[in-house]
C-alpha atoms as a PDB file:
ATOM      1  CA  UNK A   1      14.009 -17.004  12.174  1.00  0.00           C
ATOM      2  CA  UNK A   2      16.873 -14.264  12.264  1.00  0.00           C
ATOM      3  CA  UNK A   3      16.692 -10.725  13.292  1.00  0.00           C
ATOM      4  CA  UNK A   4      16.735  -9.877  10.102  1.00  0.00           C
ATOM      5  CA  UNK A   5      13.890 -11.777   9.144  1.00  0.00           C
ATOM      6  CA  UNK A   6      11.887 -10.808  12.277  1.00  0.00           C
ATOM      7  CA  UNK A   7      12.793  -6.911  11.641  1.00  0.00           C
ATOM      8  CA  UNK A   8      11.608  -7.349   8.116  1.00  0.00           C
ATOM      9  CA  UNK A   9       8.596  -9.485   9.502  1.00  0.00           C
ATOM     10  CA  UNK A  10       7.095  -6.022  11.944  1.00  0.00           C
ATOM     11  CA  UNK A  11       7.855  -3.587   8.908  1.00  0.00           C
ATOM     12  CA  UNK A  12       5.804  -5.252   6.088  1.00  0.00           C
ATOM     13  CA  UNK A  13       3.035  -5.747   9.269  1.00  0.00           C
ATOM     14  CA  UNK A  14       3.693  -2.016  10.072  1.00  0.00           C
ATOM     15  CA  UNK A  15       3.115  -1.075   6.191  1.00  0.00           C
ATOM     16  CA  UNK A  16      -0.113  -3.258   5.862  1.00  0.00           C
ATOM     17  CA  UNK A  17      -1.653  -1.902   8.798  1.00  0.00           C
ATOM     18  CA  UNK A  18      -1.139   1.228   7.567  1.00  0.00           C
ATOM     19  CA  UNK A  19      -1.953   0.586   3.816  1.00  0.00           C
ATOM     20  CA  UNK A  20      -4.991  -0.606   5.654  1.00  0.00           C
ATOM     21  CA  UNK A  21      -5.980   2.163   7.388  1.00  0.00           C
ATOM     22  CA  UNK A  22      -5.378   4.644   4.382  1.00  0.00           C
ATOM     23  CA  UNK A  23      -7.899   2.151   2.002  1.00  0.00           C
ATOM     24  CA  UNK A  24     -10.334   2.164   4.678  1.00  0.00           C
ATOM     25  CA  UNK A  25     -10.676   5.959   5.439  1.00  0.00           C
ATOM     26  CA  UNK A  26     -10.546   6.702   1.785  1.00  0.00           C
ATOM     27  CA  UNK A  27     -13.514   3.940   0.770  1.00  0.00           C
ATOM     28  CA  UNK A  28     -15.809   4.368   3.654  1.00  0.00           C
ATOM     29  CA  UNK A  29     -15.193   0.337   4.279  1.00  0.00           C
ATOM     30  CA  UNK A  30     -12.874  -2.104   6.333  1.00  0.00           C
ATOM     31  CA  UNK A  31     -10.752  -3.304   4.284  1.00  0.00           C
ATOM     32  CA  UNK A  32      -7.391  -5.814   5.238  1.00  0.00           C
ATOM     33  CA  UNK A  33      -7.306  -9.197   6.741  1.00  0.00           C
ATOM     34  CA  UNK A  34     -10.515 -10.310   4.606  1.00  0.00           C
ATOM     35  CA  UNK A  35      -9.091  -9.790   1.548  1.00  0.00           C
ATOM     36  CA  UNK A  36     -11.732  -7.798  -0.165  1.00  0.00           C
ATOM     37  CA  UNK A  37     -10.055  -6.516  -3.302  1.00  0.00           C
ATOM     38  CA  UNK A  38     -10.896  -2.963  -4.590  1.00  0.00           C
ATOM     39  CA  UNK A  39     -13.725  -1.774  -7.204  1.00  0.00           C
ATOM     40  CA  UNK A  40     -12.847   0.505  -9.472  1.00  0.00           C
ATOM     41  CA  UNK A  41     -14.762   3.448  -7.785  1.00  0.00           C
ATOM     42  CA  UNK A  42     -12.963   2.832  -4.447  1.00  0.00           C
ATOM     43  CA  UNK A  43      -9.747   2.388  -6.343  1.00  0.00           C
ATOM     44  CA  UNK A  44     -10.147   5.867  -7.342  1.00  0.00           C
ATOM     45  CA  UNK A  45     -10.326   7.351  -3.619  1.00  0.00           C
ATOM     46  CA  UNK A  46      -7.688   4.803  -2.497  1.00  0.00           C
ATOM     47  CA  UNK A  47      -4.609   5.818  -5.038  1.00  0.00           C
ATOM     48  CA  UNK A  48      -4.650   9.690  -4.263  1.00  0.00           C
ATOM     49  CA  UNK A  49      -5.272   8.392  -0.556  1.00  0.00           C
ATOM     50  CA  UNK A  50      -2.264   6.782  -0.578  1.00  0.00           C
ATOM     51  CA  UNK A  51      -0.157   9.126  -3.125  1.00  0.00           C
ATOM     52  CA  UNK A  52      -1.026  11.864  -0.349  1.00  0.00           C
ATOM     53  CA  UNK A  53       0.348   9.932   2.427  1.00  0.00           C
ATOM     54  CA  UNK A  54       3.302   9.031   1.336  1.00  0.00           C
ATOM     55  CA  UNK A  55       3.793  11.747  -1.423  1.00  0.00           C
ATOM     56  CA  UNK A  56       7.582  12.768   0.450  1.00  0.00           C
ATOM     57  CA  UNK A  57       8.810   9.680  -0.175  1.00  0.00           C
ATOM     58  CA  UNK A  58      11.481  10.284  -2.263  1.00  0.00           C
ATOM     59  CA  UNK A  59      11.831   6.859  -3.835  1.00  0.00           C
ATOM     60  CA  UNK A  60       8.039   6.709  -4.886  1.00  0.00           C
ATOM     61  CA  UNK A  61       8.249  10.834  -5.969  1.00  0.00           C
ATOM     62  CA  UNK A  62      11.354  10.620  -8.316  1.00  0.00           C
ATOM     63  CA  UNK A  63      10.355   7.948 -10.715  1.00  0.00           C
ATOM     64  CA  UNK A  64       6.615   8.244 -10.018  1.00  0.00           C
ATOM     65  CA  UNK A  65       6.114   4.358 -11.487  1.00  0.00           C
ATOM     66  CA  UNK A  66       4.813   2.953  -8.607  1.00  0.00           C
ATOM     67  CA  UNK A  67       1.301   4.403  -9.303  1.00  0.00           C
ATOM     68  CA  UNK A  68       1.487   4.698 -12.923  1.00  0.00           C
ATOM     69  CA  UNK A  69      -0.836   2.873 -15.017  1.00  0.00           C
ATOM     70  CA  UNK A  70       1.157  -0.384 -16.233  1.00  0.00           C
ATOM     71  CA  UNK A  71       1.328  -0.406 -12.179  1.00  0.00           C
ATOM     72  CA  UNK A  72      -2.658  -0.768 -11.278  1.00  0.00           C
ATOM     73  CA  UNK A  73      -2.364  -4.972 -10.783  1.00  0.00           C
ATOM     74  CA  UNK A  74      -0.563  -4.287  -7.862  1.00  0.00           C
ATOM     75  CA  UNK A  75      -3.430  -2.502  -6.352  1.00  0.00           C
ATOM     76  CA  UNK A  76      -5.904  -5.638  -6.068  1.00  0.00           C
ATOM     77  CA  UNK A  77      -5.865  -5.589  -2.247  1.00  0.00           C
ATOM     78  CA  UNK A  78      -4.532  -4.404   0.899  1.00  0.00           C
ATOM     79  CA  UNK A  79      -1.780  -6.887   0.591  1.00  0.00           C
ATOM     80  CA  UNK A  80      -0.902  -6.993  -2.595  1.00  0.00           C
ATOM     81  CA  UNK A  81      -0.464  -2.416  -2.225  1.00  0.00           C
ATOM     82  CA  UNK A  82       1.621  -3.633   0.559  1.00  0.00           C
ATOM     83  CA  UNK A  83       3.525  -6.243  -0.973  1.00  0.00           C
ATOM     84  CA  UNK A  84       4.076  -3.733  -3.909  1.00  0.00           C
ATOM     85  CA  UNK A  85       5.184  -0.757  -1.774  1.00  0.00           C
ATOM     86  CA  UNK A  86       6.960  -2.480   0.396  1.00  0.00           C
ATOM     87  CA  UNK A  87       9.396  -4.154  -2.764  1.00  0.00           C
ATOM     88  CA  UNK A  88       9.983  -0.688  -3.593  1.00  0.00           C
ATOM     89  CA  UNK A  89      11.419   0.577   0.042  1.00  0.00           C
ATOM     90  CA  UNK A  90       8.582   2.527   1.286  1.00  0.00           C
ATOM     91  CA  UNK A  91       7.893   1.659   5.080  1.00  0.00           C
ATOM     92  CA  UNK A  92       4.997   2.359   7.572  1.00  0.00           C
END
């Protein structure tokens, strides 16, 4: 594994810890290694959740697709937000 690749490696781990931690304070419930994916009523508290935390990131605020509503299959799970936010350069 390069540096690259191991650099790359702790920043998506960084994000999905933190992705993690956002879900779970907003729904009231653990959410990350298991999997569980989101219901619709703790989908609600988890998109402003994370729209608040990261709402100076300039390359989510200027186009403002990465939570629009063609966007919402990205939001299954804790790894799949991470996976989704990650591809589009935000970082724990």
């Amino acid at each position: 594994m390069t540096e690259k690749q191991k650099r790359e490696r702790k920043a998506r781990k960084a994000l999905e810890q933190r992705v993690s931690d956002i879900v779970s304070g907003a729904c009231g419930y653990s959410f990350g290694e298991n999997d569980d994916w989101l219901n619709a009523a703790q989908l609600s508290r988890a998109l402003p959740a994370l729209k608040a935390v990261f709402k100076d990131d300039k390359r989510i605020t200027q186009d403002g697709f990465i939570y629009a509503i063609g966007s919402l299959d990205n939001f299954d799970n804790v790894q799949d937000i991470t996976n989704w936010l990650y591809e589009n350069g935000v970082r724990a």
